[in-house]
Protein backbone atom coordinates (compact mmCIF):
# COMPACT_ATOMS: atom_id res chain seq x y z
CA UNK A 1 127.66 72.07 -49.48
CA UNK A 2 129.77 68.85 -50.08
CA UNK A 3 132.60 71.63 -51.11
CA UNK A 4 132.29 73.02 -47.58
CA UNK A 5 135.77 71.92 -45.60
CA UNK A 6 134.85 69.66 -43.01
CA UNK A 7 135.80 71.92 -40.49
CA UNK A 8 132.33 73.93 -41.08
CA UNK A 9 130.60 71.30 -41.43
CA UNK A 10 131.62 70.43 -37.75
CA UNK A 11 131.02 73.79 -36.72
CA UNK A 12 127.51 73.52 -38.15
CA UNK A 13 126.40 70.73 -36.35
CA UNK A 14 127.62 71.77 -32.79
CA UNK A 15 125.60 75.25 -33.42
CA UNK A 16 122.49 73.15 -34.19
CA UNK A 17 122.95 70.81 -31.12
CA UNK A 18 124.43 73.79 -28.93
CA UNK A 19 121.04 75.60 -30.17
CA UNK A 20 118.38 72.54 -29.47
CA UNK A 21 120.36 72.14 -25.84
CA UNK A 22 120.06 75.95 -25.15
CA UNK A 23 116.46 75.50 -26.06
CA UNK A 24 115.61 72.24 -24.42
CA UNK A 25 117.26 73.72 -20.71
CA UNK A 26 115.05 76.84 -21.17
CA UNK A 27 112.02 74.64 -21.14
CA UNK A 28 113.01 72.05 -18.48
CA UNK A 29 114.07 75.65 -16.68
CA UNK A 30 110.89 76.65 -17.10
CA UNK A 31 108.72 73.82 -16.26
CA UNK A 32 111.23 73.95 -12.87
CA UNK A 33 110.45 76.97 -12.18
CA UNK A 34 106.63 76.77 -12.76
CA UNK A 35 106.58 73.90 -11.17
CA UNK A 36 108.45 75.36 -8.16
CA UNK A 37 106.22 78.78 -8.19
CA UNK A 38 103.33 76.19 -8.07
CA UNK A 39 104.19 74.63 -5.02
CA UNK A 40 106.07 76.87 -3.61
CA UNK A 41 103.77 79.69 -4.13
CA UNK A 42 105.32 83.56 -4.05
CA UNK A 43 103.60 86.86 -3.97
CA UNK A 44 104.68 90.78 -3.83
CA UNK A 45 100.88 91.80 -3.18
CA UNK A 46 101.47 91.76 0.27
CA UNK A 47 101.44 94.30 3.38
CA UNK A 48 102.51 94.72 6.93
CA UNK A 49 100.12 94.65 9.36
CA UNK A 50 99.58 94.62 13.15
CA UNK A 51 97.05 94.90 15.51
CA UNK A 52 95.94 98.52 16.79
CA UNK A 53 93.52 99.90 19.27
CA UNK A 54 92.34 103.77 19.58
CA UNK A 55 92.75 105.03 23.48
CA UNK A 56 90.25 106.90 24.52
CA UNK A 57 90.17 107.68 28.49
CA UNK A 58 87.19 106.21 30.80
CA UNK A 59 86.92 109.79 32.42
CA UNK A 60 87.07 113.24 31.28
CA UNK A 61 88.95 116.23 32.25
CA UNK A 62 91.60 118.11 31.29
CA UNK A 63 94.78 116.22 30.62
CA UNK A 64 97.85 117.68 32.99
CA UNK A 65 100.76 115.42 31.46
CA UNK A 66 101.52 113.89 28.62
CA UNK A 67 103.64 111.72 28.65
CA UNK A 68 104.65 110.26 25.43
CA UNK A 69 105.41 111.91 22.02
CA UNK A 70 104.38 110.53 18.25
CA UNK A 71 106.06 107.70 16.63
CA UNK A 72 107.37 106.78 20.62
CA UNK A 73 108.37 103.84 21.45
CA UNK A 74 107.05 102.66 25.05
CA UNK A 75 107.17 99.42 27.01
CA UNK A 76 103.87 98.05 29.02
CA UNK A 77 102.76 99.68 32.01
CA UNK A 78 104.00 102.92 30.81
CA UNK A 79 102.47 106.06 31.50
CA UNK A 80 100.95 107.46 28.80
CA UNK A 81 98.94 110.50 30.01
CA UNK A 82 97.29 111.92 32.90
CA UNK A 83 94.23 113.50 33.96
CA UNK A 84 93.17 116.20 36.55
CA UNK A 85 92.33 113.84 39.32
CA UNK A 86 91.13 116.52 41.70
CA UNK A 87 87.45 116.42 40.75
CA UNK A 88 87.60 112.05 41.39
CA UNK A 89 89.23 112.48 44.41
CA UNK A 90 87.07 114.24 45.97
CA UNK A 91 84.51 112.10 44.77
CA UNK A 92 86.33 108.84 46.54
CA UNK A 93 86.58 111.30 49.83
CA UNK A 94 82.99 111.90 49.96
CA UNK A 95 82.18 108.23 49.23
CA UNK A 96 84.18 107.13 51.93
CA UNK A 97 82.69 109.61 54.33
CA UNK A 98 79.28 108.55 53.40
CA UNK A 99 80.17 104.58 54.15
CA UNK A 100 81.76 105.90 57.39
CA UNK A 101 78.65 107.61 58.28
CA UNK A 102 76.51 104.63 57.10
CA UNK A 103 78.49 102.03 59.58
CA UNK A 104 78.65 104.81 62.83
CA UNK A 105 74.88 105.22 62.10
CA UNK A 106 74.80 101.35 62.36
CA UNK A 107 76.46 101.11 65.11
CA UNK A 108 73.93 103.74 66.68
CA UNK A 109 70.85 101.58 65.64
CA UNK A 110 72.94 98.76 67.18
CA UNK A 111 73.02 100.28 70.37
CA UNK A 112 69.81 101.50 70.62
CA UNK A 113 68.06 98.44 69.57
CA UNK A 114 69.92 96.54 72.57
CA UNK A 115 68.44 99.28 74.65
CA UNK A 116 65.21 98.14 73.11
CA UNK A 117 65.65 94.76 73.87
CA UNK A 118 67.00 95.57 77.40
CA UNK A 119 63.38 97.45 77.64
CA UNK A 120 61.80 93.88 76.17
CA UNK A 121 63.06 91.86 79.12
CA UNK A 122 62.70 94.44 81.76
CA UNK A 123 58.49 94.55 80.25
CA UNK A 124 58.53 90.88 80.07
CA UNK A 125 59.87 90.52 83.88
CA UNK A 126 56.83 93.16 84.68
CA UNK A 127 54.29 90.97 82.61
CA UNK A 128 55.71 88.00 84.55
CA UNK A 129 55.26 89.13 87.84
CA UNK A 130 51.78 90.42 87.08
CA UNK A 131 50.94 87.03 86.01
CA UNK A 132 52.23 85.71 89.68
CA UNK A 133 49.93 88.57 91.15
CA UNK A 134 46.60 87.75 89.24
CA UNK A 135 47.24 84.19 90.39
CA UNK A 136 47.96 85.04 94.15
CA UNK A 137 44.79 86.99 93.98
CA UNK A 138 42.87 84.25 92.41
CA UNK A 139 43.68 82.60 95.14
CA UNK A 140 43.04 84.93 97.92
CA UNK A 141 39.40 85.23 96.29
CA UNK A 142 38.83 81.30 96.30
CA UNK A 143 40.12 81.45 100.18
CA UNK A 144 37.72 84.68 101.03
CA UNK A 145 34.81 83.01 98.80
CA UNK A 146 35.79 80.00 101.46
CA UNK A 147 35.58 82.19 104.51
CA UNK A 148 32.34 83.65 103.48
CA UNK A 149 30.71 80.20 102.99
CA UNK A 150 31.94 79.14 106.53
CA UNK A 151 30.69 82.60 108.05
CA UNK A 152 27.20 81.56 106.28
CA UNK A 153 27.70 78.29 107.67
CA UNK A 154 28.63 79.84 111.32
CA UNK A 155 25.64 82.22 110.71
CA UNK A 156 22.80 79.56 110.33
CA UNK A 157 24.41 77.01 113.09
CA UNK A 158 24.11 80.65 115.02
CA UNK A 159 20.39 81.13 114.08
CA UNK A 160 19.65 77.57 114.72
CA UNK A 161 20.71 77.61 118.50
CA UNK A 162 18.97 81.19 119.21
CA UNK A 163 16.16 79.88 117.81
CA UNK A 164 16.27 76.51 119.88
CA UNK A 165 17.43 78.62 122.80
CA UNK A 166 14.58 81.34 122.14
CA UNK A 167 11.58 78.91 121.30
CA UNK A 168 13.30 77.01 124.70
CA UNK A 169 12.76 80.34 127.02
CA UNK A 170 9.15 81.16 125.48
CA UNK A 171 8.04 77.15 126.48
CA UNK A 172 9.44 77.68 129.86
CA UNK A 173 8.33 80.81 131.47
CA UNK A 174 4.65 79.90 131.41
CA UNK A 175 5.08 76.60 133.57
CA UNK A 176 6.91 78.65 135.82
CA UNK A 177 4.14 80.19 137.03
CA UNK A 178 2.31 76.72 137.81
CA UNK A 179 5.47 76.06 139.38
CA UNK A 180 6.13 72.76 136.58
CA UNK A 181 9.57 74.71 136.11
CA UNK A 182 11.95 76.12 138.76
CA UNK A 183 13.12 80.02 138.60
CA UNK A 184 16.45 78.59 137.63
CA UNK A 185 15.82 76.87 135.05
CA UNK A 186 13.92 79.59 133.39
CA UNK A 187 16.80 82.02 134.30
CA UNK A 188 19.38 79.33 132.52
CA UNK A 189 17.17 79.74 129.53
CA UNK A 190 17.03 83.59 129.17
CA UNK A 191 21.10 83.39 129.63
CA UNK A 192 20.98 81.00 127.00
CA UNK A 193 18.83 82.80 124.92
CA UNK A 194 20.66 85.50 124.85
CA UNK A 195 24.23 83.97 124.81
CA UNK A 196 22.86 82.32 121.44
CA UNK A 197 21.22 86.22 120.87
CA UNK A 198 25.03 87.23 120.43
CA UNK A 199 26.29 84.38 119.34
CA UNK A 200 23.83 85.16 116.37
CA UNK A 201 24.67 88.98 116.06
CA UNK A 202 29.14 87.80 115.86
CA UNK A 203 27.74 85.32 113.83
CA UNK A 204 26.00 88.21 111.15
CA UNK A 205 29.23 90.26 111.68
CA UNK A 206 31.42 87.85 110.69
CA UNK A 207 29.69 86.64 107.87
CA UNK A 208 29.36 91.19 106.99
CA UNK A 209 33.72 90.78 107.39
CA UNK A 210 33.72 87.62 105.05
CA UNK A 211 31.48 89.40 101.99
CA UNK A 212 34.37 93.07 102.91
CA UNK A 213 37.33 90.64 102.37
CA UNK A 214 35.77 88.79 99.75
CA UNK A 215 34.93 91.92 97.68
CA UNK A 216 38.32 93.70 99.12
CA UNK A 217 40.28 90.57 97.62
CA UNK A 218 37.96 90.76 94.29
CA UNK A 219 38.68 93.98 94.11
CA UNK A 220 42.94 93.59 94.26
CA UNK A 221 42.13 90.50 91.66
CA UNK A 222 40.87 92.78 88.93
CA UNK A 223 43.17 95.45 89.66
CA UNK A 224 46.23 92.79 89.18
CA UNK A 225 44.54 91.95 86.02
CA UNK A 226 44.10 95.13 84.59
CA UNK A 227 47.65 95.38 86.13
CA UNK A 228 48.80 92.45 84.10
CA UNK A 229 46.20 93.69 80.71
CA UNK A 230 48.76 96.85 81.12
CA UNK A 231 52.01 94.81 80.92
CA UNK A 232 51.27 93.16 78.84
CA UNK A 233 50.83 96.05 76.53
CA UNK A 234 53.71 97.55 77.94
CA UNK A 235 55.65 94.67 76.26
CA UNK A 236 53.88 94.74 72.99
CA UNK A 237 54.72 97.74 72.83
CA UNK A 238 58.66 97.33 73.84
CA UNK A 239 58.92 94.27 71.11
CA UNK A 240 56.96 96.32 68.17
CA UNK A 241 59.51 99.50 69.02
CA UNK A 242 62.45 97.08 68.37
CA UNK A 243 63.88 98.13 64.66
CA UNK A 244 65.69 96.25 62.71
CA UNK A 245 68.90 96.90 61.03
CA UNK A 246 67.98 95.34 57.83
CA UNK A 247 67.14 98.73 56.24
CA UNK A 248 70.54 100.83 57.23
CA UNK A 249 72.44 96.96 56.14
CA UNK A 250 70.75 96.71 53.03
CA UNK A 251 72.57 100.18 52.15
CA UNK A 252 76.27 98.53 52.74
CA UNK A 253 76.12 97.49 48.75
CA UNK A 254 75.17 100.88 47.36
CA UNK A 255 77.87 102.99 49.48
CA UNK A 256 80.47 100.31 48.47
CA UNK A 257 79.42 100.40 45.16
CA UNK A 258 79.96 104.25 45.04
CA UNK A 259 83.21 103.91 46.66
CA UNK A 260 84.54 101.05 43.93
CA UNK A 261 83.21 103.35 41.65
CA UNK A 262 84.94 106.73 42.86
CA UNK A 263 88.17 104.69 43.38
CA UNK A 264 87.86 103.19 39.94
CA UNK A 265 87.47 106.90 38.42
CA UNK A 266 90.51 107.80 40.45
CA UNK A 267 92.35 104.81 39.12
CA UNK A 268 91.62 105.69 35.31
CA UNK A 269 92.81 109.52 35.86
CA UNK A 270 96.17 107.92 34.43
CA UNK A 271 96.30 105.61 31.50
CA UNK A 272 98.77 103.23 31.10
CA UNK A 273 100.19 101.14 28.17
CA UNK A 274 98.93 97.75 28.11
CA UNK A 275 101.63 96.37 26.23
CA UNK A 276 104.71 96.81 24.13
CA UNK A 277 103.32 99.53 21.50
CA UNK A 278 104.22 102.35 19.50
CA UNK A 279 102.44 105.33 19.94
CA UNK A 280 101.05 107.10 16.80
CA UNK A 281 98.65 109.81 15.40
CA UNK A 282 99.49 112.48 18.52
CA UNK A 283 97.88 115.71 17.84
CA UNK A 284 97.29 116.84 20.99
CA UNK A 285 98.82 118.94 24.06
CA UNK A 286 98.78 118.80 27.69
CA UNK A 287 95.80 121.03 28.59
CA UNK A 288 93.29 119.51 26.15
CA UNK A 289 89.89 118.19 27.27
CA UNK A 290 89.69 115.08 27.21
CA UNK A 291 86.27 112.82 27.11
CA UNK A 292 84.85 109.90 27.45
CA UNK A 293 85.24 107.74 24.48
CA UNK A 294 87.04 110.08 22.80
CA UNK A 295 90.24 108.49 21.01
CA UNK A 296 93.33 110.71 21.41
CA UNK A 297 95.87 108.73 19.98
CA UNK A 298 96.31 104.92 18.22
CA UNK A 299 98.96 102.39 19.69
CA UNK A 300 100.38 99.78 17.61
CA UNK A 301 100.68 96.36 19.50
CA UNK A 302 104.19 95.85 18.62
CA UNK A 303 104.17 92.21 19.98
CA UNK A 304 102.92 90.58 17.01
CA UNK A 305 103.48 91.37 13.32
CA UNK A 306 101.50 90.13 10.37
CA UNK A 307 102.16 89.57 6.49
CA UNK A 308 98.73 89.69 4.73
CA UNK A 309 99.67 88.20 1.10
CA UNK A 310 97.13 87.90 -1.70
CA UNK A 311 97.23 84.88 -3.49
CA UNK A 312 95.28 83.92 -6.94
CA UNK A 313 92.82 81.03 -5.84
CA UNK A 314 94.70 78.55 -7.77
CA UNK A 315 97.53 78.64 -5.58
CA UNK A 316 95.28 78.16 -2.45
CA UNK A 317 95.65 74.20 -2.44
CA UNK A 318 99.42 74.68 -2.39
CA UNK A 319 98.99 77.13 1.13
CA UNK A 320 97.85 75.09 4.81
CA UNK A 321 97.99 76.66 8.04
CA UNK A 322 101.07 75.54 9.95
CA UNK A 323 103.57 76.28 6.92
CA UNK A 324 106.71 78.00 6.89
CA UNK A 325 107.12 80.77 5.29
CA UNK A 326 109.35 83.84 4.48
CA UNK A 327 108.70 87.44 4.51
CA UNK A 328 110.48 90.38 2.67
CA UNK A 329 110.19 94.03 3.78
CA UNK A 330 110.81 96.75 0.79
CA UNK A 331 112.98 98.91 3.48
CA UNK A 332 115.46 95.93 3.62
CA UNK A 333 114.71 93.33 0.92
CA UNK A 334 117.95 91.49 1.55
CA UNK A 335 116.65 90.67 5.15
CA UNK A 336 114.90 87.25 5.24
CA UNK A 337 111.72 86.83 8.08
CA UNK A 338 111.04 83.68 9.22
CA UNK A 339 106.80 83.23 9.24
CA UNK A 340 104.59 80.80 9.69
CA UNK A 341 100.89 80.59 7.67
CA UNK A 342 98.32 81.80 10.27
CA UNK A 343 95.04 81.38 8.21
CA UNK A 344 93.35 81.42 4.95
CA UNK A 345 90.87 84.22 3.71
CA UNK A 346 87.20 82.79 2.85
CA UNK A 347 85.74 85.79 1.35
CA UNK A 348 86.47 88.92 -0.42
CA UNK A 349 83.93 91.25 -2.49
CA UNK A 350 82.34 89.66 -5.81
CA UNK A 351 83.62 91.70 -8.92
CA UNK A 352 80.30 93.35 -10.00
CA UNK A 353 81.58 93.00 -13.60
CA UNK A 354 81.44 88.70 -13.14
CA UNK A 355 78.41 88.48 -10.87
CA UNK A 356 76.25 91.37 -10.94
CA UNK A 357 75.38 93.63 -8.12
CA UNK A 358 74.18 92.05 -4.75
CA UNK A 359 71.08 93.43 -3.52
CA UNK A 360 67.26 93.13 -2.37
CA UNK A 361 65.48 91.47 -5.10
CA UNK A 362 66.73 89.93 -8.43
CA UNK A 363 70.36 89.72 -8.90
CA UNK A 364 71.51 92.66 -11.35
CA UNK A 365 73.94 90.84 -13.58
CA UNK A 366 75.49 93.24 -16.40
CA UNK A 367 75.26 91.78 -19.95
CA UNK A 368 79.18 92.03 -20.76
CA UNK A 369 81.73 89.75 -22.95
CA UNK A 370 85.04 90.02 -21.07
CA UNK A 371 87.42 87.77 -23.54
CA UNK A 372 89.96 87.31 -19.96
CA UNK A 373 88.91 86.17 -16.74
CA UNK A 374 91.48 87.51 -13.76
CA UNK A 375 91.51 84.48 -11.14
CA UNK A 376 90.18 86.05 -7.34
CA UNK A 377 92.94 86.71 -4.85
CA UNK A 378 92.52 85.56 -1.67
CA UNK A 379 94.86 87.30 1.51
CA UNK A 380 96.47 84.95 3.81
CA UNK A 381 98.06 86.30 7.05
CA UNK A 382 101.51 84.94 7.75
CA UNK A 383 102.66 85.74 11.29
CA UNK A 384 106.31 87.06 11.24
CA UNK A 385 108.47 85.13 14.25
CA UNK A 386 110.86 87.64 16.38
CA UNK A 387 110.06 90.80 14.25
CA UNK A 388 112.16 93.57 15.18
CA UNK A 389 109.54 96.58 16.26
CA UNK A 390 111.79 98.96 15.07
CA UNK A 391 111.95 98.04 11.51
CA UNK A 392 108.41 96.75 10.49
CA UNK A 393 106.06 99.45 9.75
CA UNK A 394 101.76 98.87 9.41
CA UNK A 395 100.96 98.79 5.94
CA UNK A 396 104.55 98.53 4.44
CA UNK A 397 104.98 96.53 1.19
CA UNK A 398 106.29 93.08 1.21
CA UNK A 399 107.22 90.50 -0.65
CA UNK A 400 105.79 86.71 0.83
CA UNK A 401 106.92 83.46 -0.17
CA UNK A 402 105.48 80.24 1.28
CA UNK A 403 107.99 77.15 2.11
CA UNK A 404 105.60 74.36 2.53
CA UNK A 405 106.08 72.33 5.69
């Protein structure tokens, strides 16, 4: 070697240190790039997702337009399809028809329960003035029950004199004949006698016209009470034939109920889109029966579009919600997304091989000896910002690679 020009030897050396540099900027490459891929963590187990719902009609019929095609594009509040809304319309009709028949037949009991009341007052003037009549014959029976007490009075005053008058007469005619008495006063005492006679008798007959009035007047006193008994009844009656409207009022609900219903029916005979979508999985024609529940077609909600990435669980502490992050779509790889981390997955399915099965009882854990563990993946959904609906596609392959904050 120490016959080797110097020129080689040269060469020789550089090769060696040209070799070790090549060698050391691979490694400090690759700890760079691990390191980088560590905190920066990047994944092409990743799909396109968005939200979907199945539309399925509230009523059935037969549909009678359709509106949309497959793979169709429509904005919200489009119309997607439409049923036969004969059978709901006539439905709504004879809702309404019943409600207006409900609030004429109110209006009915309304007016005939005034009339009712009218009847009330009119029974409760009648009771009134059968009360005033009982009372003016009360009266009239304590004024004849006064009469007859002064025609008893008048009657033994009466009976008193003709008897003074008589026993008067009887003491005087026999001295008349011995002459202690003269003719004229014996005649005096026979008039007397029998003035007091009558006196006695208009006495008796007016004490006879007092007990006639008194009984007359009893008589037009319990006849003004039964009188007043029968009004009385007459406006029992009245009040208890006075209905209420509660029952025909209580029926407002249920007829409005039935119409909300029939109108809601009505309503739902055309289904609208309830947001930006795209329609998909359309099998069906105009002139298909549709039912209740059914789904006819799926509608992707085009408004939001998701990146569900699965990460190894290592790389979990290097992913927070809140971080940016970039997307890649196979159909245009050299497009760049903007996304930001929406959340972290918490659980996916034990591997049966690592923990056994899961189920009632003891654990079944299989006695193997796997030499290489694989570390879990966990998905994280990334939310894409501004996706164009026209490019990203559910369950299209991506590539996702987080940014950090």
């Amino acid at each position: 070697m120490a016959d080797l020009p110097a020129v080689d030897i040269t060469r020789a050396r550089l090769g060696r240190w040209l070799s070790i540099g090549v060698v050391a900027a691979a490694v400090i490459l690759g700890v760079v790039v691990v390191s980088h891929t560590t905190r920066y963590p990047r994944t092409d187990d990743a799909a396109i997702l968005a939200n979907f719902i199945g539309i399925a009609p509230q009523v059935e019929g037969p549909i009678v337009r359709l509106n949309v095609h497959d793979n169709q594009f429509v904005t919200k509040g489009t119309l997607l399809f439409e049923i036969d809304d004969r059978p709901y319309r006539y439905a709504l009709e004879r809702a309404l028809s019943e409600q207006a028949a409900l609030e004429g037949q109110i209006a009915d009991e309304r007016r005939r329960i005034a009339a009712l009341m009218s009847a009330v007052s009119v029974s409760a003037a009648v009771v009134d003035g059968s009360h005033a009549d009982v009372g003016h014959w009360a009266a009239s029976v304590e004024q004849a029950r006064a009469e007859v007490t002064s025609a008893e009075q008048g009657l033994h005053r009466a009976r008193a004199e003709w008897s003074y008058a008589s026993n008067n007469l009887r003491r005087l005619e026999p001295l008349l004949s011995r002459q202690f008495v003269t003719v004229d006063q014996v005649d005096r005492a026979r008039t007397s006698e029998i003035a007091q006679a009558e006196g006695l008798k208009q006495a008796e007959s007016q004490l006879q016209q007092a007990h006639a009035a008194l009984a007359a007047v009893q008589a037009q006193y319990v006849r003004s009470q039964a009188a007043e008994g029968q009004s009385k009844a007459a406006h029992q009656q009245a009040q208890h034939a006075v209905t209420t409207l509660e029952p025909l009022i209580t029926q407002r609900g249920a007829r409005q109920s039935a119409v909300d219903t029939a109108r809601y029916n009505l309503e739902n005979c055309r289904v609208y889109a309830p947001f930006d979508t795209r329609v998909i999985n359309l099998t069906i024609s105009e002139g298909a029966y549709a039912h209740v529940g059914q789904q006819i077609f799926t509608l992707i909600d085009t408004r939001t579009w998701w990146a569900v990435a699965n990460f190894r669980e290592g790389q979990l502490r290097h992913i927070a919600p809140g971080m940016r992050a970039e997307v890649y779509v196979m159909s245009k790889p050299d497009v760049r997304f903007r996304a930001t981390v929406d959340s972290i997955g918490f659980g996916v399915t034990p591997d049966p091989d690592v923990v056994g099965k899961l189920q009632p009882g003891l654990p079944d854990v299989q006695r193997t000896l796997n030499w290489v563990h694989l570390a879990t993946r966990y998905p994280v959904r990334v939310r894409v910002d501004n996706a164009p609906p026209d490019l990203f596609r559910v369950g299209e392959s991506s590539v996702v690679k987080i940014r950090g904050r």
